[in-house]
C-alpha atoms as a PDB file:
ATOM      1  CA  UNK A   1     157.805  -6.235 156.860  1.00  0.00           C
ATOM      2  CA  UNK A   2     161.753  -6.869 156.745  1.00  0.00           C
ATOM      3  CA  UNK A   3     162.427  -4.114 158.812  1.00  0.00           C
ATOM      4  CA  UNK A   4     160.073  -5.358 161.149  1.00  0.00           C
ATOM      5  CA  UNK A   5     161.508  -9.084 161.029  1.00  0.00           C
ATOM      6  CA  UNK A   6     165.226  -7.229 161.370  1.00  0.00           C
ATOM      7  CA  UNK A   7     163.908  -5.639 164.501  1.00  0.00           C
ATOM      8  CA  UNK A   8     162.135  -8.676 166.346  1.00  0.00           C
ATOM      9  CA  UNK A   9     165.565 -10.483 165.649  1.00  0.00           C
ATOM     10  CA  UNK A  10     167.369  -7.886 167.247  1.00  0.00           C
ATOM     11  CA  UNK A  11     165.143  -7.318 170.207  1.00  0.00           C
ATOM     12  CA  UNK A  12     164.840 -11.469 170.927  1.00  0.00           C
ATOM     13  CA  UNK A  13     168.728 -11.586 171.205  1.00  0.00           C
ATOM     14  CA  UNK A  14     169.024  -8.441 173.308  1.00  0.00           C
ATOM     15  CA  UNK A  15     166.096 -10.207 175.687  1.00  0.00           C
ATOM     16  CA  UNK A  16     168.182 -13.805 175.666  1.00  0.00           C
ATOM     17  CA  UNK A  17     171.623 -12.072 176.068  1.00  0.00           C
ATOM     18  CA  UNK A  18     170.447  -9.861 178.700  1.00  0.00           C
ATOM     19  CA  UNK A  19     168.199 -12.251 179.870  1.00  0.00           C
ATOM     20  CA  UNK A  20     165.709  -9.311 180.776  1.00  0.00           C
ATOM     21  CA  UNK A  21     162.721 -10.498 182.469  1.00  0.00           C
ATOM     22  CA  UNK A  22     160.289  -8.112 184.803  1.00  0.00           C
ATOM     23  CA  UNK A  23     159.499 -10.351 187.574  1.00  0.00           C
ATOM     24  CA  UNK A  24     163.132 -11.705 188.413  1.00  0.00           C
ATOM     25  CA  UNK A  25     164.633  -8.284 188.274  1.00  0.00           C
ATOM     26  CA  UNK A  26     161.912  -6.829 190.708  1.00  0.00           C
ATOM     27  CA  UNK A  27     162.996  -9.915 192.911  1.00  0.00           C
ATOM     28  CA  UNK A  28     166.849  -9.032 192.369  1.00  0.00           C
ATOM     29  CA  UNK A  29     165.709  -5.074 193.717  1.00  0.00           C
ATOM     30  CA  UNK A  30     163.893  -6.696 196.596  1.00  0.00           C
ATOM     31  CA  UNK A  31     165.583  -9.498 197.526  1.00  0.00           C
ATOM     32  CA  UNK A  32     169.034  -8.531 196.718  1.00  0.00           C
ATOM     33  CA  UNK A  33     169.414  -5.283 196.868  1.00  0.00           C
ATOM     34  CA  UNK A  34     170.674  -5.255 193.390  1.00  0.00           C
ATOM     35  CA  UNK A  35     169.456  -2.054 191.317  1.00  0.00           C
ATOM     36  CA  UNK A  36     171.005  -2.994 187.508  1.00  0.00           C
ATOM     37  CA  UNK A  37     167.344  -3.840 186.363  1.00  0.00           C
ATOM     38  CA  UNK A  38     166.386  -0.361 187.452  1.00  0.00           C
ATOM     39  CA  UNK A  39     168.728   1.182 185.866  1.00  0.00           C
ATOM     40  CA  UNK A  40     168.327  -0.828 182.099  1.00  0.00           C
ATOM     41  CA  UNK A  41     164.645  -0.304 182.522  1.00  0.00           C
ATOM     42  CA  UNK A  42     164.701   3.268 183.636  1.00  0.00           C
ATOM     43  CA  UNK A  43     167.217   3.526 180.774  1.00  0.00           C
ATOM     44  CA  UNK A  44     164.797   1.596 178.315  1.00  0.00           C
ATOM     45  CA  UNK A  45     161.705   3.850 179.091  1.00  0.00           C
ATOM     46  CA  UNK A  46     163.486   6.846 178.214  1.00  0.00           C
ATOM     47  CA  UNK A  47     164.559   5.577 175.116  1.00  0.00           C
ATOM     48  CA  UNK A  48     161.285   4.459 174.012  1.00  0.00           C
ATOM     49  CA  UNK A  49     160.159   7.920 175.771  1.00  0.00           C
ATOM     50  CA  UNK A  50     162.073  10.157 173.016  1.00  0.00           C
ATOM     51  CA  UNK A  51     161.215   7.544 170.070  1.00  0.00           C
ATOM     52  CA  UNK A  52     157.463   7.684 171.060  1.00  0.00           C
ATOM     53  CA  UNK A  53     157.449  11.382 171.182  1.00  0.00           C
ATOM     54  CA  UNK A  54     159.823  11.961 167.874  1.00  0.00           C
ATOM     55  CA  UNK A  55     157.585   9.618 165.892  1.00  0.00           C
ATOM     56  CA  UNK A  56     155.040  11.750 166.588  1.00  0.00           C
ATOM     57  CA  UNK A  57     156.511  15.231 166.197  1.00  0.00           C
ATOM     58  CA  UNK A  58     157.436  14.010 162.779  1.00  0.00           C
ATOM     59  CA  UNK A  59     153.473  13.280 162.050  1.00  0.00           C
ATOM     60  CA  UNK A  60     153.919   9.725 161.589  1.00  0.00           C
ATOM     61  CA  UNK A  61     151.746   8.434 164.558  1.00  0.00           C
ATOM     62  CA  UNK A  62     149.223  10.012 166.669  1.00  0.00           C
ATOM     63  CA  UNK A  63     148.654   9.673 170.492  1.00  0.00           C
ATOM     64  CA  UNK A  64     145.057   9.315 170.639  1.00  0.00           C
ATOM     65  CA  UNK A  65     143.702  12.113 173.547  1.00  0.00           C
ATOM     66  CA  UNK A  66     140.986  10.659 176.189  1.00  0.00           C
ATOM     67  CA  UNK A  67     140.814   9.822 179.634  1.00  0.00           C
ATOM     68  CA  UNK A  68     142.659   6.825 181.443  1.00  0.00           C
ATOM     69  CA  UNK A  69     140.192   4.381 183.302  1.00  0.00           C
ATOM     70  CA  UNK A  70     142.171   3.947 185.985  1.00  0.00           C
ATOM     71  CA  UNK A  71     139.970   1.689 188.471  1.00  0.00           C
ATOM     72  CA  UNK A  72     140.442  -0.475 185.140  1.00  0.00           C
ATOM     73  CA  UNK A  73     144.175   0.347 184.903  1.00  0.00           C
ATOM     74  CA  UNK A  74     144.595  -0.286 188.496  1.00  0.00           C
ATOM     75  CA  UNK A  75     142.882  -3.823 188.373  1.00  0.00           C
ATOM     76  CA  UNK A  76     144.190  -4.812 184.925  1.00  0.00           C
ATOM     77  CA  UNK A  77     148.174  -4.264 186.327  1.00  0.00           C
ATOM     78  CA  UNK A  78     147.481  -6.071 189.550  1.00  0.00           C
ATOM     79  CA  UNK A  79     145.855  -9.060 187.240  1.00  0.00           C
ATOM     80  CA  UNK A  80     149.191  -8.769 185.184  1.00  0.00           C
ATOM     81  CA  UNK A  81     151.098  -9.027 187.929  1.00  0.00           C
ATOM     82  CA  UNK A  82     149.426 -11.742 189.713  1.00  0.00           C
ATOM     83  CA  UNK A  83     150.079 -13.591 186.418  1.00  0.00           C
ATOM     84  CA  UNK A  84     153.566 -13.283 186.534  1.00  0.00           C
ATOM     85  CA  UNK A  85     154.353 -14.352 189.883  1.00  0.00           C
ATOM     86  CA  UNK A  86     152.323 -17.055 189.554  1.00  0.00           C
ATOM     87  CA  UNK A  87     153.963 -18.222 185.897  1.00  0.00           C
ATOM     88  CA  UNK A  88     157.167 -17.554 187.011  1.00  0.00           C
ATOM     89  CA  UNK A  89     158.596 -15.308 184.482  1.00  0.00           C
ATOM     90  CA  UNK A  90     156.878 -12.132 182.463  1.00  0.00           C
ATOM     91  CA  UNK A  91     156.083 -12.431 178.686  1.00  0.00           C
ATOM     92  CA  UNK A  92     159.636 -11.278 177.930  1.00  0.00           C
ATOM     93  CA  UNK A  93     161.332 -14.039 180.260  1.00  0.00           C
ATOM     94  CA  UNK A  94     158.560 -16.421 178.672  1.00  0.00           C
ATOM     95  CA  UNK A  95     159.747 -15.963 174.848  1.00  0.00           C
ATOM     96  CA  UNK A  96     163.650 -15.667 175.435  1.00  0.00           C
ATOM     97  CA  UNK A  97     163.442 -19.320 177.652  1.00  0.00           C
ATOM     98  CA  UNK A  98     161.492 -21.106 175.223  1.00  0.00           C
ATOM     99  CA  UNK A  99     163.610 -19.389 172.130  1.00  0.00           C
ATOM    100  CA  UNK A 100     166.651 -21.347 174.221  1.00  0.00           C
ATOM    101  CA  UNK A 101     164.897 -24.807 174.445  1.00  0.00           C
END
């Protein structure tokens, strides 16, 4: 539980420092021309990528097998997305603005 509390401090201050929110660095790609979101996230991914994987080599998760409803998927992301445009921010951009007032 303290690691976990240790982590979610240290994530919440990389998000406010970095100020890493989904929808306005998809608008900085478009809009701007400006790809340093794509590289942090592309960067991000592939560290969660190996730490996904290596948790699981080492037995202590399991990636559960199945099939992927996409038409659900599909729908679900566009929903998401519709969400975020309209609010303005993503649910990381959300908690590091009201963690700053």
């Amino acid at each position: 539980m303290i690691s976990g509390l240790f982590i979610g401090l240290l994530f919440g201050a990389l998000l406010q420092s970095g100020q890493f929110c989904f929808v306005s660095g998809f608008r900085n790609i478009v809009y701007q021309k400006n790809t340093r979101f794509l590289t942090a996230l592309l960067i991000a991914i592939s560290i969660q990528a190996i730490g996904f994987f290596a948790l699981q080599s080492m037995g202590l998760i399991t990636i559960p097998e199945g099939t992927l409803p996409v038409t659900a998927t599909i729908i679900g992301g566009f929903l998401f997305g519709v969400g975020m445009v309209l609010a303005g921010c993503c649910g990381s951009g959300a908690w590091f603005r009201s963690g700053e007032g």
